[in-house]
Each structure stands twice: as structure tokens, then as C-alpha cells.
Protein backbone atom coordinates (compact mmCIF):
# COMPACT_ATOMS: atom_id res chain seq x y z
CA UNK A 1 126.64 110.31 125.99
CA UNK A 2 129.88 108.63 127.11
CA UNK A 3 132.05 111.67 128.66
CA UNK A 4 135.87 111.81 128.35
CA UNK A 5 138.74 112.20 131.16
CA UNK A 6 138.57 115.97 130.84
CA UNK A 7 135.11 116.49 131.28
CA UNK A 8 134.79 114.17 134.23
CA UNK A 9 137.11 115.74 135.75
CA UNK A 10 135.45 119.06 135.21
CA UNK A 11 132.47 117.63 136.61
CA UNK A 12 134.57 116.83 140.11
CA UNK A 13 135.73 119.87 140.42
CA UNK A 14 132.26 121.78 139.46
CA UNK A 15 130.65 119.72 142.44
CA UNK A 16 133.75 120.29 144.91
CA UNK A 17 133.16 123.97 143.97
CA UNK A 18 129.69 123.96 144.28
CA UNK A 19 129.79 122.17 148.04
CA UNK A 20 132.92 124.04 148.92
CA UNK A 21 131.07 126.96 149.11
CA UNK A 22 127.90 126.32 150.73
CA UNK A 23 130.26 126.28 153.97
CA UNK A 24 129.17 124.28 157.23
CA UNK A 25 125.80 124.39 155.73
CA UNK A 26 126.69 121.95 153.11
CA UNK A 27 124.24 121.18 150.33
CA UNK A 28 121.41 118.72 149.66
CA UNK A 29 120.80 116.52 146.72
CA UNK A 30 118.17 118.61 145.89
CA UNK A 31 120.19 121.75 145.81
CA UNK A 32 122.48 120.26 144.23
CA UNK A 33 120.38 119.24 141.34
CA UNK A 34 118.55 122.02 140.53
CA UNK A 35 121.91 123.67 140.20
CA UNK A 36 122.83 120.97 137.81
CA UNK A 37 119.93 121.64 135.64
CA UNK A 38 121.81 124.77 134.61
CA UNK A 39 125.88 123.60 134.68
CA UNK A 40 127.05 123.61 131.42
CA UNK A 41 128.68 120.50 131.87
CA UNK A 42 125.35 118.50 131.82
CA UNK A 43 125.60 117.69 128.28
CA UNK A 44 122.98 115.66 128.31
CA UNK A 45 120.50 118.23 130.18
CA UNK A 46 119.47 115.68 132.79
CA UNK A 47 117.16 116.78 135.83
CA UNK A 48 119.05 115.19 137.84
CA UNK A 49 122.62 113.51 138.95
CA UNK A 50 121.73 110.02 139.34
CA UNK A 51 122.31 108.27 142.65
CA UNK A 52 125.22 105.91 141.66
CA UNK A 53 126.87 108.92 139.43
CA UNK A 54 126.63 111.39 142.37
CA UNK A 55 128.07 108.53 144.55
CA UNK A 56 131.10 107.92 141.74
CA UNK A 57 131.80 111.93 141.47
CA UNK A 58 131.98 111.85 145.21
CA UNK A 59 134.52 108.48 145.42
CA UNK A 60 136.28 110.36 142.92
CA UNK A 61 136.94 113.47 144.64
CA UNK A 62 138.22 112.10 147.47
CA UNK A 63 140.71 109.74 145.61
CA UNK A 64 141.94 111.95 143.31
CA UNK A 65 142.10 115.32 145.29
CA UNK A 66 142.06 113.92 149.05
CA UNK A 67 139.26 116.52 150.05
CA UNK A 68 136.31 113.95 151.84
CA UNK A 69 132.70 115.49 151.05
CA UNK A 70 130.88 113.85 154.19
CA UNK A 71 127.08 113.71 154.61
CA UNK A 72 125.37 115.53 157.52
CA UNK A 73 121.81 116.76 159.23
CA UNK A 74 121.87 120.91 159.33
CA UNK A 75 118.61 122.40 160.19
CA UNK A 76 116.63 118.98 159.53
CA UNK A 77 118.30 118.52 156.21
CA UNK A 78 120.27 115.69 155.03
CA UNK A 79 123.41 117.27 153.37
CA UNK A 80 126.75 116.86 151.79
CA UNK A 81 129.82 118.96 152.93
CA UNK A 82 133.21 119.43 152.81
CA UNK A 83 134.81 117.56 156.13
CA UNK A 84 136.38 119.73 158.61
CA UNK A 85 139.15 117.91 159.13
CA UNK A 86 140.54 118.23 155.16
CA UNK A 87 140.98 122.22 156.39
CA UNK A 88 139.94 123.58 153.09
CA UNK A 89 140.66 126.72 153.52
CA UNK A 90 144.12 126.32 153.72
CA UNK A 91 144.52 124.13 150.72
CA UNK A 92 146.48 125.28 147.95
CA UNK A 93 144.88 122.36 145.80
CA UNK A 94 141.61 123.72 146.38
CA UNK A 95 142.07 127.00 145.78
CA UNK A 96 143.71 126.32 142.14
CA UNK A 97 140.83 123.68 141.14
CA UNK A 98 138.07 126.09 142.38
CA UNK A 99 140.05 129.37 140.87
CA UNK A 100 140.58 127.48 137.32
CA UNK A 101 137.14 126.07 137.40
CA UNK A 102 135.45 129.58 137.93
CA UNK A 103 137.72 131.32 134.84
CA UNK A 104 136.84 128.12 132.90
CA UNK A 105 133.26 128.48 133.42
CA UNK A 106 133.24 132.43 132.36
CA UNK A 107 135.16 131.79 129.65
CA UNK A 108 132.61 129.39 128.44
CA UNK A 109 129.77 131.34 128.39
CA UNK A 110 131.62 133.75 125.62
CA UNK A 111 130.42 137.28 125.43
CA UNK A 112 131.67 140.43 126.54
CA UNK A 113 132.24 138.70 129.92
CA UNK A 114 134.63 136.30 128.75
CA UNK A 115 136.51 139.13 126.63
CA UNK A 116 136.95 140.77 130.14
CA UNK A 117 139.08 138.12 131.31
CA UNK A 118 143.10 138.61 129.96
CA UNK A 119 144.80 135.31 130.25
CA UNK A 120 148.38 134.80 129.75
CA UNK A 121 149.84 132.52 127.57
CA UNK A 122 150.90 129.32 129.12
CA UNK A 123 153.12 127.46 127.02
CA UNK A 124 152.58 124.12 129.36
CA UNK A 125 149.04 123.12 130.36
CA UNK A 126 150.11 119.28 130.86
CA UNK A 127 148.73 118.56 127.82
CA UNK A 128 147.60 115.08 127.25
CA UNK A 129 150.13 114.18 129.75
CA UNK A 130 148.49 115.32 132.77
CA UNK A 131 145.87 113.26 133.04
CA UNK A 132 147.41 110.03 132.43
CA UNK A 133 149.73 111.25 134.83
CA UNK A 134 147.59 111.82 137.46
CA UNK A 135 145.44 108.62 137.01
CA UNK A 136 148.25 106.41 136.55
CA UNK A 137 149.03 108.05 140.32
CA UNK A 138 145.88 106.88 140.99
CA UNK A 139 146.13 103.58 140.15
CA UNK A 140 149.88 102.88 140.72
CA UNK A 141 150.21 102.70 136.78
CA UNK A 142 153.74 102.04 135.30
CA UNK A 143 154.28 104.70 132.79
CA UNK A 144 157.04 104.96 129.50
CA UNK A 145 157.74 108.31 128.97
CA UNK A 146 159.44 110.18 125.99
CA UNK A 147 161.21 113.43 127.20
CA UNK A 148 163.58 115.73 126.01
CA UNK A 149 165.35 118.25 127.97
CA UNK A 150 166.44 121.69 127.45
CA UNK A 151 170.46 121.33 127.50
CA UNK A 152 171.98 122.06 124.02
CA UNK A 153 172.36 118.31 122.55
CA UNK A 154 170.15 116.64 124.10
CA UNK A 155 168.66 113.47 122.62
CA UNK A 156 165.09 112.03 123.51
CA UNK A 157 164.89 109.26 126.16
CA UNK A 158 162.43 106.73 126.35
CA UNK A 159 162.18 106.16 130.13
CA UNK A 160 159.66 103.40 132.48
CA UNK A 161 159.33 105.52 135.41
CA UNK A 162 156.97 105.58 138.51
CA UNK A 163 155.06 108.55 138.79
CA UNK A 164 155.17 110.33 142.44
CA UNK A 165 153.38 113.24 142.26
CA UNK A 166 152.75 116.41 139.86
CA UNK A 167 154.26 120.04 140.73
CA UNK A 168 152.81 123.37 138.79
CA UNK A 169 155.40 125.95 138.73
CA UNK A 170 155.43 129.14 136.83
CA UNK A 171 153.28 128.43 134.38
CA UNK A 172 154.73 125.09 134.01
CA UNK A 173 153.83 121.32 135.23
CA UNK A 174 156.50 118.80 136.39
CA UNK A 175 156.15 115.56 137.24
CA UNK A 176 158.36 113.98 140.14
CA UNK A 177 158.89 110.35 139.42
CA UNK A 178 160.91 106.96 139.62
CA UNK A 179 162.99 106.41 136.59
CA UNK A 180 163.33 102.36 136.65
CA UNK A 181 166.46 102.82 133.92
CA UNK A 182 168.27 105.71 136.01
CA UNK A 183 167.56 103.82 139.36
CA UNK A 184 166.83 107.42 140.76
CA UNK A 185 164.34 110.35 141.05
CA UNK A 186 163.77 112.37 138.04
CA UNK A 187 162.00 115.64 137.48
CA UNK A 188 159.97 115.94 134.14
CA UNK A 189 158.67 119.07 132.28
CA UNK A 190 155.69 117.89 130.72
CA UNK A 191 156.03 120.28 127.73
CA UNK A 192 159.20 118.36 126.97
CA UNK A 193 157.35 114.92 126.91
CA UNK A 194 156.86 113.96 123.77
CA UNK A 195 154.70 110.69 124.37
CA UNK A 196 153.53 109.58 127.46
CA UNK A 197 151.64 106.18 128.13
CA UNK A 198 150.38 103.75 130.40
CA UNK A 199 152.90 99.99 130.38
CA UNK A 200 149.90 97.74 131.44
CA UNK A 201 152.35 97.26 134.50
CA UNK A 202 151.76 98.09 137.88
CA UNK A 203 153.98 99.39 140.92
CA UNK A 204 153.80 98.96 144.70
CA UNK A 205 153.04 102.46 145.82
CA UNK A 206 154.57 101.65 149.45
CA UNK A 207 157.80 100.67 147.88
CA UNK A 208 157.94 104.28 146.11
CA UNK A 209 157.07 105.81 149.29
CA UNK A 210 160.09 103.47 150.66
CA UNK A 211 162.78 104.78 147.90
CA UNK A 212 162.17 108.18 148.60
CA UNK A 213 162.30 108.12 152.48
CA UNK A 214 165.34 106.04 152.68
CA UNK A 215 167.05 107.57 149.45
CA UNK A 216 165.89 110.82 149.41
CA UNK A 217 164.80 111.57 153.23
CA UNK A 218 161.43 112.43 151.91
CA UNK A 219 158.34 111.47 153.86
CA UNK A 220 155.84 113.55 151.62
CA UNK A 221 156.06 114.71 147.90
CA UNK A 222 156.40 117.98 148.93
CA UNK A 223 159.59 117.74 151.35
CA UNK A 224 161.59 116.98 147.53
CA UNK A 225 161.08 120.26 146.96
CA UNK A 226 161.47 122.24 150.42
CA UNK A 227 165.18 123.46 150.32
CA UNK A 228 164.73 124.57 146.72
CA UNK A 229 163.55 127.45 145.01
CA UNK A 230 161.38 125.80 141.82
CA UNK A 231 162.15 122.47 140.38
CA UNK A 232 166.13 122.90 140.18
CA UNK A 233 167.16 120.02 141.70
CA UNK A 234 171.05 119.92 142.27
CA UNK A 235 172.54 118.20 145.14
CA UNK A 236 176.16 119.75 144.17
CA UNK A 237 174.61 123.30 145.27
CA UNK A 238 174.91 123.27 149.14
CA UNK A 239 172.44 124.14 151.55
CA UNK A 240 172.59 127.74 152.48
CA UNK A 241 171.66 130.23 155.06
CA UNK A 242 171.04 133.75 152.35
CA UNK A 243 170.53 137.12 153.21
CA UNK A 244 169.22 139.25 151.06
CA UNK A 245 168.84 142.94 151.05
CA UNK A 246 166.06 144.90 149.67
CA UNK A 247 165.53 147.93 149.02
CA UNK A 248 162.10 150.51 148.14
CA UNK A 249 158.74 150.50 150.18
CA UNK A 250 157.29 148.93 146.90
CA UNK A 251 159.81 146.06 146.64
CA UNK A 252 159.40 145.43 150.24
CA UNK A 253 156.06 145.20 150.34
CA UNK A 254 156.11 142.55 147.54
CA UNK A 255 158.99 140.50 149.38
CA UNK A 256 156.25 140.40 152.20
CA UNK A 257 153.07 139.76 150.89
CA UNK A 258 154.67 137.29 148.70
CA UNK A 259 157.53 135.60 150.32
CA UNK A 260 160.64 133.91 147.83
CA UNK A 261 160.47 130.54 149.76
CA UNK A 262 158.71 129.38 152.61
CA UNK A 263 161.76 129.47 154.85
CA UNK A 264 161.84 133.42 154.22
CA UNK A 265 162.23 135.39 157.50
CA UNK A 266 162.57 139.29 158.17
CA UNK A 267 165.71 140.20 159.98
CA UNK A 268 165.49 144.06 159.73
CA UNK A 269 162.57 146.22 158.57
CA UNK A 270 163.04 149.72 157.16
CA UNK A 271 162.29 152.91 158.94
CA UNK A 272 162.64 156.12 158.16
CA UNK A 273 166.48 155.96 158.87
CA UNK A 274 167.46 152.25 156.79
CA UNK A 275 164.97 152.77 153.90
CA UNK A 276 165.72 149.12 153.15
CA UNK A 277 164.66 145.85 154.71
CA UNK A 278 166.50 142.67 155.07
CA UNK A 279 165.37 138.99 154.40
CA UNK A 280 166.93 135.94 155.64
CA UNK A 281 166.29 132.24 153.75
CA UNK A 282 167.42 128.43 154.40
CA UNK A 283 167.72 126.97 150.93
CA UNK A 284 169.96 125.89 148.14
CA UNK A 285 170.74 128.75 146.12
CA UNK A 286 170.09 127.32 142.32
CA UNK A 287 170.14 129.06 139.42
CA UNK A 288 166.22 129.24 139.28
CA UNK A 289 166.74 131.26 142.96
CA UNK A 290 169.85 133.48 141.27
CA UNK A 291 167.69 134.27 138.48
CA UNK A 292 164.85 135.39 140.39
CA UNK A 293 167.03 137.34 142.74
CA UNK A 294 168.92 139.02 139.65
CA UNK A 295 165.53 140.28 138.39
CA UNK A 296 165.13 142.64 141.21
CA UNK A 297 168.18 144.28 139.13
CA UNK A 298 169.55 147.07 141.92
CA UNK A 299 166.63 146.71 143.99
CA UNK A 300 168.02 143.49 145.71
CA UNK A 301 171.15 143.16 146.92
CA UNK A 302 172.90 139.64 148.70
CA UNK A 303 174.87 140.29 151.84
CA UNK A 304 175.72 136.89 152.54
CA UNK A 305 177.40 134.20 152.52
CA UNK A 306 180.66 135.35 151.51
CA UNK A 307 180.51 132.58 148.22
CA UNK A 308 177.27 133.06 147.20
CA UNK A 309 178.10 137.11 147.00
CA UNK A 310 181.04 136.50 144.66
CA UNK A 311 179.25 134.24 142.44
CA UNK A 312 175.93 137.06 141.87
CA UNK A 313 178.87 139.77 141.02
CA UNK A 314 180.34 137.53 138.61
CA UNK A 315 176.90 137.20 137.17
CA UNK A 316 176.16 140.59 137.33
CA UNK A 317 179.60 141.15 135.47
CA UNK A 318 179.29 138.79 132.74
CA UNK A 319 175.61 140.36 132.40
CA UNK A 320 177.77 143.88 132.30
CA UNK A 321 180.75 142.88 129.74
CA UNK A 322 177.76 142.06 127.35
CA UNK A 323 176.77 145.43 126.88
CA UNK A 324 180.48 146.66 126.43
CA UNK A 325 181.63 149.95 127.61
């Protein structure tokens, strides 16, 4: 049976998963068969993954997620695990493949179980975009892209861009690429692209790497994004050192365990005298950020700077006047 980009990809992941968490003692083709017996992604009920497929899956994984599965002797057996140097545990790629693949594999199975498990509803999975996105990564693939954005009259654009890499962000996936037309970097949501398809073409991956270190100071995908909140990109919206203000044990606690922005830093913690702790952050306050701030409503309050204050009262205002008296 010939198996589709989807299911392949399930397949990586399922193996990744299943090696993952065998841990320094990795996993032997063996093991790992007689767990395959029972996945219920072996369609075709094989015994076995065959030598050259296992071999593929394993190429695969490492060119398409950058985690290396490297072979090993533990306790006399000749095993596959996950190489120490990737630092798995600490990988945020990892830990959204493995998470998705274990709600996708419950959900599967039906049942009570898979009633159990409340989902919410994401209006953006990628679609059929995401794949050919991410191979066309993979292979340095020229893409033409039809997107339309959100701003009241705006028209569709057929764009040949370079893809650079793929961003999930509240419930939503971006892509980060080359637009050959703009001569710049563009942002795409990919529930706003319409159609989205390989050119036959082919770009020199070192010469994207080259535009965005030169033009945009960025050395990795993720340095784009640093100084910003989400995907708000706005180079008219200075870089800014905010202090926030918040207030409640509860809120607090949230603020901590789940920082704003990775440039977050505690200035003041509460006692039983200032019953509210403040937060310093290095970023570019967008309206993404202001949003997220004004959603604390009176639990979060912005000290500083002086600007940025009078533009969240203005806000706040306008959000007032809308009410009336």
C-alpha cells in the first residue's frame, strides 16, 4: 500500500516517540518490531519494518526534525537511541511531535477514552499547506503562494517566495519566508493561504541564510522573532525596556510559571506588605503584546516607559467610551 505525506510522517514521529522514551537504553530492532506489530499505523500489518524502510524513517527524522537516532551496544545489545548531544529534553520540537502524536493515537482508538480527551477548536492546523511547506524546506523548493491578509480591503496576492522556517503560535501556524516580488521577509498565516504549491524551481539555501543575516541580523530562524511578542512584526514599534505590574498571588503565579517573553525578569516580588509583584521585559511592545497585557484587565498594570503608559490608557479609554456612561 503506497502511504501518503501525512502518514509517513506519522510514522517518524511514532518511531521518534517510541525511541525517545526508551532513554539511554535505546531500543533494538527487535523491540522495535514487535511494537510495530501493534501501531496502528502499520496498515499493512507487517511483522516487521523492513531494513531499508527502518533506515529511510531514520534518514528522515534526522532531516526533517534535526533529532539524530544513533546506534549503540547497552548490555550486549545492539540498539538505536536518541543522541545525547540533540539534548532532547529540552526541545520544544520534541515535546510538541511526541505530545500531538500521543493525543493522536488515543483519539484513534475511539471509545470512551477518546471521549475523555476535550480538544479545542483550532481554526489553523496548516492544512495542506504545512507539509509542502515543510518539505519544500527540505528540499530548498521554490514555492507560489496565494495569501490573503486580515486588513479590511485586502486583495489576494500571488507571491514566489522562499520558505525559511514554520512558527506555531496560538493555535495558529506561520510561515517565515522570502518573498522574491517584495524583495523582503514576509510572515504568512497559513489559514489565509489560499493555494500553496511547489514552482519546480529551486533556491540556494546559503543565500537565504545570507539575506537574513545581513538584512535582517538574523543568524537562526528563531532570532526573527526574539524582540517580539507573537508574529507582529513592525519595525516602526521601537525596542523597549517594559515594566509591568501585577497584581494577586494567582496572577503572579501564572506570570511565573509561564513567563510573557523569554526576556521576562522579576524586579520585585510580593510580600505580605506589596501584595503585588513586578516584571521587567526587553521587547517591542506590538499590539499582539498590548492585547495580551490588556487581558489581565485591572490585574496588570504598566509602570513604564512613560510612552508606552499613555498609549495602554488611551486604549483602556477608547475600550471605556464604548460602553458610555
Amino acid at each position: 500500500m503506497k502511504t501518503n505525506t501525512s502518514s509517513l510522517i506519522a510514522r517518524y514521529i511514532w518511531l521518534l516517540n517510541n525511541i525517545a522514551e526508551a532513554g539511554e537504553r535505546g531500543l533494538s530492532r527487535s523491540e522495535i518490531n514487535r511494537r510495530w506489530e501493534s501501531c496502528i499505523y502499520n496498515e499493512d500489518h507487517e511483522s516487521e519494518i523492513p531494513r531499508k524502510t527502518f533506515y529511510n524513517y531514520k534518514c528522515e527524522i534526522e532531516n526533517m526534525f534535526g533529532l539524530r537516532l544513533e546506534s549503540c551496544y547497552v548490555d550486549g545489545r545492539f540498539c538505536y537511541r536518541v543522541s545525547r548531544e540533540d539534548s532532547l529534553q529540552s526541545s520544544q520540537v520534541k515535546q510538541l511531535l511526541l505530545n500531538s502524536l500521543s493525543i493522536n493515537e488515543a483519539v484513534s482508538r475511539g471509545g470512551e477514552f477518546a471521549e475523555r480527551i476535550l480538544l479545542e477548536d483550532i481554526p489553523s492546523s496548516g492544512g495542506a499547506a504545512l507539509p509542502a511547506i515543510m518539505q519544500a524546506i527540505r528540499s530548498s523548493q521554490v514555492l507560489c503562494v496565494e495569501h490573503k491578509g486580515f486588513k479590511p480591503g485586502a486583495r489576494t496576492r500571488v507571491s514566489r517566495v522562499y520558505p525559511y522556517c514554520v512558527k506555531l503560535r496560538e493555535q495558529r501556524w506561520y510561515m517565515l519566508a522570502y518573498s522574491v516580488e517584495a524583495d523582503d521577509s514576509r510572515v504568512y498565516g497559513l489559514d489565509r493561504i489560499a493555494a500553496c504549491a511547489p514552482t519546480g524551481e529551486n533556491f540556494d539555501p546559503r543565500a537565504l541564510k545570507e539575506f537574513f543575516l545581513k538584512r535582517k541580523k538574523v543568524s537562526v530562524p528563531e532570532d526573527y522573532f526574539r524582540d517580539y511578542y507573537g508574529v507582529i512584526i513592525d519595525d516602526s514599534v521601537p525596542l523597549m525596556n517594559v515594566r509591568v505590574r501585577v497584581f494577586g498571588e494567582q496572577f503572579i503565579n501564572y506570570f511565573r510559571s509561564l513567563p510573557l517573553h523569554g526576556s521576562q525578569v522579576e524586579l520585585r516580588s510580593a510580600d505580605g506588605q506589596t501584595p503585588y509583584c513586578d516584571f521587567a521585559y526587553r521587547i517591542h511592545p506590538t499590539a499582539d503584546f498590548t492585547s495580551k497585557l490588556l487581558s489581565y484587565g485591572a490585574s496588570v498594570k504598566v509602570l513604564s516607559p512613560a510612552k508606552y503608559v499613555k498609549e495602554i490608557a488611551a486604549t483602556v479609554l477608547g475600550s471605556a467610551a464604548n460602553y458610555g456612561e
